[in-house]
Protein backbone atom coordinates (compact mmCIF):
# COMPACT_ATOMS: atom_id res chain seq x y z
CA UNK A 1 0.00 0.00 0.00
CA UNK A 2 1.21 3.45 -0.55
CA UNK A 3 1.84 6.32 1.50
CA UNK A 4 -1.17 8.13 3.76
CA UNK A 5 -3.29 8.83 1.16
CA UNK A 6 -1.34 11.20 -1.15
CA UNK A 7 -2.62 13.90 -3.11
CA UNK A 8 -3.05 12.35 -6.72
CA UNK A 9 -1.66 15.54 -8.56
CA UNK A 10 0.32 19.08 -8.57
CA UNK A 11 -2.73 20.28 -9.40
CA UNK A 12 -4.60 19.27 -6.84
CA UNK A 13 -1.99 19.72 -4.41
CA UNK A 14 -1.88 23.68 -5.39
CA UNK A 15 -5.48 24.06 -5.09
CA UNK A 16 -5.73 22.27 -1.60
CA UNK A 17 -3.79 25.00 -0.39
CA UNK A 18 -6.48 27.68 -1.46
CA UNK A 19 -9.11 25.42 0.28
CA UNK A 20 -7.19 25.29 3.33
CA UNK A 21 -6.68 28.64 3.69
CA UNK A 22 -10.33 28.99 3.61
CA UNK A 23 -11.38 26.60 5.81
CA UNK A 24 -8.19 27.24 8.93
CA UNK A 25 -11.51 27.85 11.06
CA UNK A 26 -12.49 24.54 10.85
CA UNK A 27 -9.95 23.73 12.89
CA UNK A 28 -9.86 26.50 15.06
CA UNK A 29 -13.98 27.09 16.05
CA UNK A 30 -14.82 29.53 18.27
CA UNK A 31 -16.17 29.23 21.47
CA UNK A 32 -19.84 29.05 22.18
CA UNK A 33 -21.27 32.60 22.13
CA UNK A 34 -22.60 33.65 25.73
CA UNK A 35 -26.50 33.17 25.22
CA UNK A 36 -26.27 31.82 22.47
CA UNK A 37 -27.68 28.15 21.89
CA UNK A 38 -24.84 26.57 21.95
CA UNK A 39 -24.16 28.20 25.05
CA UNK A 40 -26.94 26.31 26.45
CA UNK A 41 -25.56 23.08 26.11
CA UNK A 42 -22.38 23.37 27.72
CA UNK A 43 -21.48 21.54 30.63
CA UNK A 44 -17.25 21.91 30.53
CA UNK A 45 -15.76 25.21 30.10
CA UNK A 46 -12.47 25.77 32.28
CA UNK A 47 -9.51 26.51 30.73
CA UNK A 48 -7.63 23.58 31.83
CA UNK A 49 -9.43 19.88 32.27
CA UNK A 50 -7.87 16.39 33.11
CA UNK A 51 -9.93 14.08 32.86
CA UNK A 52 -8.75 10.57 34.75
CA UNK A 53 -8.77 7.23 35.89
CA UNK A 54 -9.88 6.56 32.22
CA UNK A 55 -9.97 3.93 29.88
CA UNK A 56 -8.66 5.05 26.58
CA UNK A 57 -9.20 3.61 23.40
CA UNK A 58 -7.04 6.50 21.41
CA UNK A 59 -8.17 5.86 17.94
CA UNK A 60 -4.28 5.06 16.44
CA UNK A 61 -5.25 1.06 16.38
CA UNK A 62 -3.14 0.98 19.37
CA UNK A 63 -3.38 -0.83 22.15
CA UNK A 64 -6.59 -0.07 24.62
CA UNK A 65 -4.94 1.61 27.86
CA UNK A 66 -6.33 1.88 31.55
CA UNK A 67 -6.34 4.04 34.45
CA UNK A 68 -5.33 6.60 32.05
CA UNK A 69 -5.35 10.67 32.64
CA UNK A 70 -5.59 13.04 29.71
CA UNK A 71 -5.28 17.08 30.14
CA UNK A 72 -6.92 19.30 27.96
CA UNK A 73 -5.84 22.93 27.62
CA UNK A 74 -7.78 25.86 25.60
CA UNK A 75 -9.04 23.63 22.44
CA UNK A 76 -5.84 21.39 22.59
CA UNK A 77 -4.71 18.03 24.35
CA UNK A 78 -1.64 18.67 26.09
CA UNK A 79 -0.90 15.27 28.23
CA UNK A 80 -2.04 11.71 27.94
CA UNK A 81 -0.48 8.72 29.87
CA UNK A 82 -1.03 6.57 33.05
CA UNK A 83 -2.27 8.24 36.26
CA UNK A 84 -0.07 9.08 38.39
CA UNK A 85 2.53 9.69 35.48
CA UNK A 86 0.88 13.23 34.07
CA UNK A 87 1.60 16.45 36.37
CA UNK A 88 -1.75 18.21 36.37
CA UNK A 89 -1.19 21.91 35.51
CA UNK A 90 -2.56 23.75 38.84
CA UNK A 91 -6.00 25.18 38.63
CA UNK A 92 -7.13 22.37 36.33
CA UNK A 93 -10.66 21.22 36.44
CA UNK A 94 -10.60 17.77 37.34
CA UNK A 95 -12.67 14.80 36.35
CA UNK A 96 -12.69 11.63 38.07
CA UNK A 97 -14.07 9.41 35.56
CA UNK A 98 -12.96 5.80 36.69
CA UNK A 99 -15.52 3.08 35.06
CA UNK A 100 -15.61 5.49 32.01
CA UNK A 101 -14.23 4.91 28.35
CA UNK A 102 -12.46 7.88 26.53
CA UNK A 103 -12.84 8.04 22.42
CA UNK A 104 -12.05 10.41 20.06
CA UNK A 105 -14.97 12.19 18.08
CA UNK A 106 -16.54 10.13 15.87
CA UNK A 107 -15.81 11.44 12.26
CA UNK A 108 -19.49 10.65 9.91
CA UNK A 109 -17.90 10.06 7.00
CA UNK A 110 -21.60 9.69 5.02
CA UNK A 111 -23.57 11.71 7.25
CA UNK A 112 -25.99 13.67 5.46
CA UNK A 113 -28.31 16.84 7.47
CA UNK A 114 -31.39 15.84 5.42
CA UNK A 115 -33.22 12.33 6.48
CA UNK A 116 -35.76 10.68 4.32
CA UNK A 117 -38.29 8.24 5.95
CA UNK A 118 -41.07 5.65 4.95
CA UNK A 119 -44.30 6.97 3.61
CA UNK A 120 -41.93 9.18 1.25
CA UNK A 121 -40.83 11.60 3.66
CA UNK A 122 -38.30 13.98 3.22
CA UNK A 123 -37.08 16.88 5.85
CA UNK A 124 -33.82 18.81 6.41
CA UNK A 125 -33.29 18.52 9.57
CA UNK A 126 -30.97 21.89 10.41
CA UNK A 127 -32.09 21.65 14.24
CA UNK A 128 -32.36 17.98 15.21
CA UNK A 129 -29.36 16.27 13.35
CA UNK A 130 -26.80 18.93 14.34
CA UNK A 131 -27.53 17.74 18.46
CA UNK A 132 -27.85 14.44 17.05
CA UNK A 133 -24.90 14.14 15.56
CA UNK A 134 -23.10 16.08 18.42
CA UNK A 135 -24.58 14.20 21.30
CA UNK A 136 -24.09 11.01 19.60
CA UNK A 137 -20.18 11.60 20.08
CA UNK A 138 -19.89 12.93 16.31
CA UNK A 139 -17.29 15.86 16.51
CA UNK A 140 -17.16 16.09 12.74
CA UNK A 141 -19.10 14.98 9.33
CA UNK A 142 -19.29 15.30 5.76
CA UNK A 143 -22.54 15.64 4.29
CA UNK A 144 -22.01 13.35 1.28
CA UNK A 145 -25.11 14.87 -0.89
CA UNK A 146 -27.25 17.85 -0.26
CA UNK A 147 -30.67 18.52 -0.89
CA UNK A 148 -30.23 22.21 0.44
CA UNK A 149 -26.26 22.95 0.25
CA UNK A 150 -26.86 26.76 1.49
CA UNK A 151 -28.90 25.47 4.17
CA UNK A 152 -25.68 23.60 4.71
CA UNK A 153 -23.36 26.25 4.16
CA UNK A 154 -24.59 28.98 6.82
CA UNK A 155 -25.30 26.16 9.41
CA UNK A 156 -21.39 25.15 8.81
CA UNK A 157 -20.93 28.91 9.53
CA UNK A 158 -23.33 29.54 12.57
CA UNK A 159 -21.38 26.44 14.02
CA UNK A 160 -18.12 27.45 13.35
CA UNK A 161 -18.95 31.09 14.98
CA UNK A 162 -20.05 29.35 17.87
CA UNK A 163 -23.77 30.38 17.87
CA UNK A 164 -25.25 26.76 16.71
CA UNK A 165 -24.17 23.23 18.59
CA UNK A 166 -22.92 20.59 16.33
CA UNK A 167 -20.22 18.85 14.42
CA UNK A 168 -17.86 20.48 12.10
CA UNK A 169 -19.12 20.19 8.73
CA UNK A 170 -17.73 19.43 5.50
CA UNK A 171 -20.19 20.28 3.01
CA UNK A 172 -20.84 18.28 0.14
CA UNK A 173 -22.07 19.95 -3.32
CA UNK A 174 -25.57 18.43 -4.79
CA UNK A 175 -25.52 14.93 -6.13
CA UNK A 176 -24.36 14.94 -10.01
CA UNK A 177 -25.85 11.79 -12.24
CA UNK A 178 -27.25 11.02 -15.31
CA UNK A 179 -29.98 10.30 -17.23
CA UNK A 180 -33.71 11.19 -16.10
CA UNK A 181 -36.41 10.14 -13.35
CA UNK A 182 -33.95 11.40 -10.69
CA UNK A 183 -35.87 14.68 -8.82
CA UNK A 184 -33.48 16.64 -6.20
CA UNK A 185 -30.05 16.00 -8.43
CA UNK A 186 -28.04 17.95 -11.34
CA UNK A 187 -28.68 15.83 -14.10
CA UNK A 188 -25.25 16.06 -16.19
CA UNK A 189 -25.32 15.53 -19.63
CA UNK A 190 -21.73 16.30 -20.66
CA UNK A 191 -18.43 16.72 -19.60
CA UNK A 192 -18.61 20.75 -19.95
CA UNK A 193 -21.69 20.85 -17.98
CA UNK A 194 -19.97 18.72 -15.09
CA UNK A 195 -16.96 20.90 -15.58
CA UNK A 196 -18.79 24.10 -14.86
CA UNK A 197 -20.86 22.66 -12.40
CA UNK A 198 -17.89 21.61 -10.07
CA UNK A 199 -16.29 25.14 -10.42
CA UNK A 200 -19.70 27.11 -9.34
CA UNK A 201 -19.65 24.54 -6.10
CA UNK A 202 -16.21 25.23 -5.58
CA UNK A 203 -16.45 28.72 -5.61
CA UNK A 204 -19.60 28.32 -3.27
CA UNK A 205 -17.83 26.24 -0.92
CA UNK A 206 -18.32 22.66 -0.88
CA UNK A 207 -15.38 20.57 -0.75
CA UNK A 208 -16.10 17.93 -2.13
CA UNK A 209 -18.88 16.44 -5.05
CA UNK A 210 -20.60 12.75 -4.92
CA UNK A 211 -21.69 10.88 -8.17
CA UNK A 212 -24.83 9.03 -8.29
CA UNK A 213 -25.90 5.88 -10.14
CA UNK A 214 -26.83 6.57 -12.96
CA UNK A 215 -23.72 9.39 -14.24
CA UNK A 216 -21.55 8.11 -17.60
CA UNK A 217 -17.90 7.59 -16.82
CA UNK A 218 -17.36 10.48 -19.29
CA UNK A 219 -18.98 12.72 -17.09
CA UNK A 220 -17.43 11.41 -14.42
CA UNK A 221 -14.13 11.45 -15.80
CA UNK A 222 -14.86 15.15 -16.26
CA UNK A 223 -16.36 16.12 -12.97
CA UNK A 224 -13.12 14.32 -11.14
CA UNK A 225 -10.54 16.25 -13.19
CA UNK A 226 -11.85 19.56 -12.82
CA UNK A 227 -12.37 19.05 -9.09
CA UNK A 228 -8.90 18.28 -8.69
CA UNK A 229 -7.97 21.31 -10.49
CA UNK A 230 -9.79 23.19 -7.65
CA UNK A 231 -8.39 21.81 -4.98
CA UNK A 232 -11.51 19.61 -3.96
CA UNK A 233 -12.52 15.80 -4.17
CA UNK A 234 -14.95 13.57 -5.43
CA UNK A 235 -16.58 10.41 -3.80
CA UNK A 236 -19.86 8.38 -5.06
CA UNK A 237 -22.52 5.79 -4.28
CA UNK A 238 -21.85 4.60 -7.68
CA UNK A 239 -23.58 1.99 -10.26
CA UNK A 240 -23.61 3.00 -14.05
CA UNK A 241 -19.72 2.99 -13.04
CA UNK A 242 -18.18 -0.04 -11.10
CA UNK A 243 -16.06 0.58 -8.59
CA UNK A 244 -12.65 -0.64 -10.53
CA UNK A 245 -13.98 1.86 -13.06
CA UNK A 246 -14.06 4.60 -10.85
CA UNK A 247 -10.73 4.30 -9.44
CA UNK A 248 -9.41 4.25 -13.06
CA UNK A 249 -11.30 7.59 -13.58
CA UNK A 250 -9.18 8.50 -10.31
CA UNK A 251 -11.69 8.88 -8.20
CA UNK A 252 -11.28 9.98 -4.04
CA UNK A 253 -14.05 7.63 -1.85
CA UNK A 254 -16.66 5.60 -2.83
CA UNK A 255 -19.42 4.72 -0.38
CA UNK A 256 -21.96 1.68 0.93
CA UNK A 257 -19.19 -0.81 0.50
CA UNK A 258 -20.44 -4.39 -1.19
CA UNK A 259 -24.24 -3.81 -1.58
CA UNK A 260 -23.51 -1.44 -4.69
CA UNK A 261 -20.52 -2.61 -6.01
CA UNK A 262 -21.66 -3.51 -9.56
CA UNK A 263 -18.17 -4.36 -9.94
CA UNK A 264 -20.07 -8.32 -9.38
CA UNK A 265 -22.73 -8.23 -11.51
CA UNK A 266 -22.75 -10.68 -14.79
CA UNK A 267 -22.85 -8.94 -17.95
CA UNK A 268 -22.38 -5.43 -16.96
CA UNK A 269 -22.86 -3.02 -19.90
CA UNK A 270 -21.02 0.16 -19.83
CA UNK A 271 -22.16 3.28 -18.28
CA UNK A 272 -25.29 0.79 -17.39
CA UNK A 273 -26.63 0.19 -13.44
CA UNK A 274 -27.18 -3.48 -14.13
CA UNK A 275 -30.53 -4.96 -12.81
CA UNK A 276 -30.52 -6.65 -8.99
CA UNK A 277 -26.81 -5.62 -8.83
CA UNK A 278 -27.22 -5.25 -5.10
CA UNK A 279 -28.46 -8.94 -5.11
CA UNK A 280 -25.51 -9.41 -7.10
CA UNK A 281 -23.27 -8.50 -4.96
CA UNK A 282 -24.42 -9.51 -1.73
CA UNK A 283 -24.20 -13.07 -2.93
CA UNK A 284 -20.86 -12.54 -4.53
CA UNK A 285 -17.88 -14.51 -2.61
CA UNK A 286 -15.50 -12.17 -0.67
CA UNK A 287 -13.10 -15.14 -1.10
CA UNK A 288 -13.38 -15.43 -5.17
CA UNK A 289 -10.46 -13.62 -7.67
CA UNK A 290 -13.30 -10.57 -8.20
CA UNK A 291 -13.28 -9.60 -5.02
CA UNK A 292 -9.56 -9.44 -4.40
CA UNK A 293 -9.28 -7.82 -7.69
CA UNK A 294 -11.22 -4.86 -6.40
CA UNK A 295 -9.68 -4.14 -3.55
CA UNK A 296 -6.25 -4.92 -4.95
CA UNK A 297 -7.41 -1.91 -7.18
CA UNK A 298 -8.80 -0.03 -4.49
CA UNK A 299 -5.24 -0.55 -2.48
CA UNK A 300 -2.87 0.32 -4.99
CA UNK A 301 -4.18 3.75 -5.52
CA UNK A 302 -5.04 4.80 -2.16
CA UNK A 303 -9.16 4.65 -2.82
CA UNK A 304 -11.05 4.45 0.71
CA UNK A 305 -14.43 2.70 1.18
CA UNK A 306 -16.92 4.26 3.39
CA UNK A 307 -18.94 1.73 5.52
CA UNK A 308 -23.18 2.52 5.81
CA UNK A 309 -23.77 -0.64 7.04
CA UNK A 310 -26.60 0.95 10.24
CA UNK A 311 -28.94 2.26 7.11
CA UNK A 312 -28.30 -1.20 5.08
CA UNK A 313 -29.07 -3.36 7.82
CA UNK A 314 -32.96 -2.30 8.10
CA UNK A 315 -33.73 -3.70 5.05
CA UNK A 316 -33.01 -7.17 6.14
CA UNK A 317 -35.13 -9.42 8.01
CA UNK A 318 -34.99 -10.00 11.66
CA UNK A 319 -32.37 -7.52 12.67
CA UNK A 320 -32.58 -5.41 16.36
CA UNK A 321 -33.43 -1.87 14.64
CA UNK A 322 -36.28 -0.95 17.00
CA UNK A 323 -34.15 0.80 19.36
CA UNK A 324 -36.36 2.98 21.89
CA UNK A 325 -33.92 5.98 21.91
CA UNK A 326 -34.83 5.76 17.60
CA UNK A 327 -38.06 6.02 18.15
CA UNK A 328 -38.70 8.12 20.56
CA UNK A 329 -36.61 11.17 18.34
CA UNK A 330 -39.09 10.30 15.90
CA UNK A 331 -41.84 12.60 15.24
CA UNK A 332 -45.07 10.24 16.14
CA UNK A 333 -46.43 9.97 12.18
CA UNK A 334 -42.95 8.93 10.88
CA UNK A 335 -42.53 6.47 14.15
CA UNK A 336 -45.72 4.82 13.25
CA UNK A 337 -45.00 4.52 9.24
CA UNK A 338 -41.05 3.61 10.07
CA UNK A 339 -42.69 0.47 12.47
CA UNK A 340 -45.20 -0.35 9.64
CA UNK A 341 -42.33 -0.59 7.14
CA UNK A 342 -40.13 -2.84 9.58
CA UNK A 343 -43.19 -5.35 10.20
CA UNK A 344 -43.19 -5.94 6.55
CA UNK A 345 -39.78 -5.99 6.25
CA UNK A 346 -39.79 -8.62 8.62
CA UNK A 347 -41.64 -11.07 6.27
CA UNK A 348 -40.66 -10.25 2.70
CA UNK A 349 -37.24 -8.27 3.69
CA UNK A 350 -34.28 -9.47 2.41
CA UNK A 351 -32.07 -12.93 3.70
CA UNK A 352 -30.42 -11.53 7.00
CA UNK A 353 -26.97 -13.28 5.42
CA UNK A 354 -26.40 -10.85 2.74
CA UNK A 355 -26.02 -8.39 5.73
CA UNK A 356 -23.36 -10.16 7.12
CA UNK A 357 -21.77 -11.06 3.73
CA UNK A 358 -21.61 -7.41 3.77
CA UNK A 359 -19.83 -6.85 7.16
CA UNK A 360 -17.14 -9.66 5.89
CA UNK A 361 -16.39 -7.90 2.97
CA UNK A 362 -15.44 -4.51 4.82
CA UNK A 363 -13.58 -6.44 7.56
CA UNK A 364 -11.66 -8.43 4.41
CA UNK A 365 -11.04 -4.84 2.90
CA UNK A 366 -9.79 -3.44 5.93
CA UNK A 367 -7.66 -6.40 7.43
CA UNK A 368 -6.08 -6.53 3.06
CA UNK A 369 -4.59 -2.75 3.74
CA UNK A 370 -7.91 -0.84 2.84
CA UNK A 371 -8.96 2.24 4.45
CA UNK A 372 -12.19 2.12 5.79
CA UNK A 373 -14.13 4.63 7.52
CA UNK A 374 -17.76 5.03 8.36
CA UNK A 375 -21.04 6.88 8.34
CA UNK A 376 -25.09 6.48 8.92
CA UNK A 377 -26.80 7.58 5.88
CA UNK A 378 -29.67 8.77 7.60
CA UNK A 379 -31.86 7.58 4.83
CA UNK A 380 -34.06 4.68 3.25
CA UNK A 381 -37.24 4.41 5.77
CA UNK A 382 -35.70 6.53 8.10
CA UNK A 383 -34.57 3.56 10.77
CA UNK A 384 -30.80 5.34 11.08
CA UNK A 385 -31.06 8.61 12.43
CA UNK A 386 -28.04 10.91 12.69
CA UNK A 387 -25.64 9.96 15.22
CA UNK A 388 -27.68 6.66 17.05
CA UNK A 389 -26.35 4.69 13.10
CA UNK A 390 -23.22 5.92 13.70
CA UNK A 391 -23.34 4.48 16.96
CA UNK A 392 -25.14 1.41 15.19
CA UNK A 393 -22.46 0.78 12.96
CA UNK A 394 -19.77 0.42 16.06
CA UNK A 395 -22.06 -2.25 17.21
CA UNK A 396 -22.04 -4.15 13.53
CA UNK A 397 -18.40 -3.80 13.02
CA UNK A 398 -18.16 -5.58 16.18
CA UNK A 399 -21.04 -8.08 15.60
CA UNK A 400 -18.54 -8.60 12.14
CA UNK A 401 -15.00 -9.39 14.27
CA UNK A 402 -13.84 -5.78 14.07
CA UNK A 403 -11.40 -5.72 17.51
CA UNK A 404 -12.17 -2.59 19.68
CA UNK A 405 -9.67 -0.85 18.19
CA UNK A 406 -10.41 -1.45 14.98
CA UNK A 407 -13.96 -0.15 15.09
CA UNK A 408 -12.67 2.79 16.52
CA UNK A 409 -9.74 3.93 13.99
CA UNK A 410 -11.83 2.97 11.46
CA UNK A 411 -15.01 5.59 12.70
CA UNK A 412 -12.55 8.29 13.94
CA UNK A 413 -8.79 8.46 12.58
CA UNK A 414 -9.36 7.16 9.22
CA UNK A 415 -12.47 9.54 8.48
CA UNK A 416 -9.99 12.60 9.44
CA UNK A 417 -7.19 11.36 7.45
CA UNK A 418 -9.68 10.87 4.69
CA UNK A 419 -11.06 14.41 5.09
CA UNK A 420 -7.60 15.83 5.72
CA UNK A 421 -7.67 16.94 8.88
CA UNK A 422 -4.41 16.11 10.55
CA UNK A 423 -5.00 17.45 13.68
CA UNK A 424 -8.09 15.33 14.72
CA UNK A 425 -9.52 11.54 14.56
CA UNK A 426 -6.88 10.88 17.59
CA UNK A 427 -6.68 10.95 21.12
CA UNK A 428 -2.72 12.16 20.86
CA UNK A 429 -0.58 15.08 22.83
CA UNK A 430 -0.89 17.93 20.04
CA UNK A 431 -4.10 17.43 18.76
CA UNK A 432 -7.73 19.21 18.97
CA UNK A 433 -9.46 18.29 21.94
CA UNK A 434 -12.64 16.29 20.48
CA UNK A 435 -13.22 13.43 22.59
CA UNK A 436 -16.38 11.53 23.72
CA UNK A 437 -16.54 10.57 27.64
CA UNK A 438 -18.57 7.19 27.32
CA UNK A 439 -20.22 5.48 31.09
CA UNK A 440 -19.10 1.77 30.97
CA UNK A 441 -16.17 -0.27 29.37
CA UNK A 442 -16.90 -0.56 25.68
CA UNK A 443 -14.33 -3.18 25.39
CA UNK A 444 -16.41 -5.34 26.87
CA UNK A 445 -20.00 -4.27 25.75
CA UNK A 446 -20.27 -2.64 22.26
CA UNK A 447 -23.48 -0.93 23.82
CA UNK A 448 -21.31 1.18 25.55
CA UNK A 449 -20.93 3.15 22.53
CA UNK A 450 -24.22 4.89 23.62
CA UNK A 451 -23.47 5.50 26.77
CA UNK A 452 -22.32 9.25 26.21
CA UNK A 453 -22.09 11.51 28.85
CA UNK A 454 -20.10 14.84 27.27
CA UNK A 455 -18.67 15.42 24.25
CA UNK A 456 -15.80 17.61 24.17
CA UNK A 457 -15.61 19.32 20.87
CA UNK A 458 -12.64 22.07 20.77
CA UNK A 459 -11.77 21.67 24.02
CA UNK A 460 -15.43 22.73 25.25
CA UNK A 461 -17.41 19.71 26.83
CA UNK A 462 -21.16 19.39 26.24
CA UNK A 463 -24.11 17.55 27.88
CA UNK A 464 -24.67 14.51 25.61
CA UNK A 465 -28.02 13.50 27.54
CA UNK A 466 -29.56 17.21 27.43
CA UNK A 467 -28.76 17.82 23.82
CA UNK A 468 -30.52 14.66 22.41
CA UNK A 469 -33.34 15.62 24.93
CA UNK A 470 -34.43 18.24 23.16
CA UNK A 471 -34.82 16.60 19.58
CA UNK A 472 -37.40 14.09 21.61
CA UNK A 473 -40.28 13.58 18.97
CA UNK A 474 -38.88 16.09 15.93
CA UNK A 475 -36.85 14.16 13.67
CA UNK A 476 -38.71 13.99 10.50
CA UNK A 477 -40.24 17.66 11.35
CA UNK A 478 -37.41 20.14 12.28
């Protein structure tokens, strides 16, 4: 495998610059506004924390440590080691949190701020998912699709000011794909119209673009180009172009891992989304040449998968998606409609082993060199709600023989390094102060992962319990 995940051009190299120069408050966000609503949310605000007697799971793929003490300062951690080991800088709140787990922020690779439900709902959600994905432990996300990118935009910007609780935000232009039926998405029909598409976004402020099904490799080809020629990158729940294809056409990400992978369907036409090709592929065997010849392919040029496997998983039969927390965020017409749509499920869904077929192939990816990372896709019949799936998919890594560890780099470092933000995705001396304060020992209980009782998110720690109080009974409304 090659270096961390190198730039793939001059060009794109040059024009990173420009977009980091824009964006040097993303890593840098103000604290919460007096009054504000942040403000209201905020349980942690010295100067100087250490929080100890902790059990740290730091996000490297190291080793899980105990009894550990970790000192925050301003927006920055300063100290991390054993207790006992770390001088405490006098004045220093401090936090006794023995019997508690210590994570970095989660990092939603595929987290969008719009949620679509059964019964054909559709809502942006610019006041529930923000404290959803905050109070869920996610520090930071990338929207992956809009629906509303400048509803996206000045929410980024209210949160970065401080005035708004929730995760950074990398914002993701509207889908691009191709031919017709598709409502809510740029239908390109050339390479100059993706071309000048990608510059308006650019210009606008999305970092990055995602491809849809149905888009030509031409236009594609077109979109990625001139997207690395502004200093921004391109990811895609693809179909129309495999996923060998894609990462000919040099593309950044591609999402959902094995259910869309047309890369396994028979006959596959080009530029065509085959029929059934997620039946296709969830039969496919992650043992067989195909499958090592896409993530050989993958590998060798530095392509990451993005896991979705909490909004895959209600579509099978007989799986534990009910949780109460779910539905009680639910508005009461979409929690009624979203348990309608699971009883059915429940008798015609699909085989329960394609789901776990699934969770192999991401765990074969991963263990072959591949870097994964992860996000909820608050989609489908609305079942994964922002935050509680990212939390789910911790719980199905594990249920796939992901190690502690594992799970974690995977949802946290690799989703920074991915995004490009160096100085996050790790509980290390020298970086940002996002970490999530879990109640329990999650090596011994995936559950645990829910168990959060502040997020720290620049150094400023927040009441996990309060903030996903007060979405109670609005998802699908606000």
């Amino acid at each position: 495998m090659r270096t961390k995940y190198p730039a793939r051009t001059v060009a794109l190299a040059l024009g990173a610059i420009a977009a980091v120069a824009a964006y040097a408050s993303t890593a840098t966000a103000q604290r919460p506004v007096p009054g504000s609503e942040a403000a209201g949310y905020v349980a942690v605000d010295a100067e100087i924390v250490a929080l100890t007697g902790v059990t740290l799971i730091d996000g490297t793929g190291g080793p899980v440590r105990r009894g550990q003490t970790v000192v925050i300062e301003g927006n920055r951690i300063t100290a991390v080691g054993p207790g006992g080991q770390v001088e405490i800088p006098s004045g220093a709140e401090v936090m006794d949190l023995s019997g508690h787990t210590v994570i970095p922020g989660l990092v939603g690779l595929h987290n969008h701020l719009y949620y679509t439900a059964a019964g054909g709902r559709a809502a942006q959600l610019t006041y529930s998912a923000p404290r959803l994905y905050l109070g869920s432990g996610v520090t930071t996300v990338r929207t992956t699709g809009s629906r509303q990118p400048y509803a996206e935009i000045n929410l980024r910007e209210e949160i970065e000011a401080g005035r708004a609780p929730g995760p950074r935000i990398h914002v993701t232009a509207p889908y691009i794909t191709g031919g017709g039926g598709l409502t809510g998405m740029t239908l390109i029909g050339s390479p100059e119209q993706a071309r000048r598409f990608v510059r308006y976004w650019a210009a606008e402020g999305a970092t990055w673009l995602k491809a849809y099904t149905r888009i030509s490799s031409e236009d594609l080809a077109a979109a990625i180009d001139e997207a690395h020629r502004q200093g921004i990158k391109v990811t895609g729940h693809i179909c129309s172009v495999s996923f060998t294809e894609a990462v000919e056409l040099g593309i950044d990400n591609i999402e959902h891992g094995l259910p869309t992978n047309s890369d396994y369907s028979p006959g596959k036409e080009k530029d065509e989304c085959p029929a059934n090709v997620m039946g296709n592929a969830l039969a496919v065997d992650i043992d067989s040449p195909e499958v090592e010849h896409t993530f050989r392919t993958m590998i060798d040029s530095d392509v990451p998968m993005t896991s979705t496997l909490a909004v895959y998983e209600l579509f099978f039969q007989g799986r534990p998606v009910r949780d109460q927390r779910t539905l009680d965020a639910m508005s009461p017409a979409v929690r009624e409609d979203y348990l309608a749509s699971k009883a059915q499920i429940d008798e015609i869904g699909r085989d329960p082993a394609g789901l776990l077929n699934a969770i192999a192939y991401e765990k074969k990816f991963y263990d072959s060199g591949g870097v994964l990372a992860s996000g909820v896709d608050p989609t489908g019949n609305g079942g994964a709600l922002p935050g509680y799936g990212d939390q789910r998919n911790y719980e199905l890594l594990s249920e796939g023989g992901f190690a502690p560890v594992d799970a974690i780099r995977v949802m946290t470092a690799n989703g920074a390094m991915i995004l490009g933000e160096d100085d996050l995705g790790t509980v290390e001396t020298g970086k940002i102060a996002d970490l999530v304060v879990l109640s329990g020992d999650l090596t011994a209980d995936p559950s645990v992962i829910r168990n959060v009782t502040v997020v720290f998110k620049d150094g400023v720690g927040y009441d996990s319990p309060r903030m996903l109080e007060d979405v109670r009974g609005l998802v699908g409304i606000r």
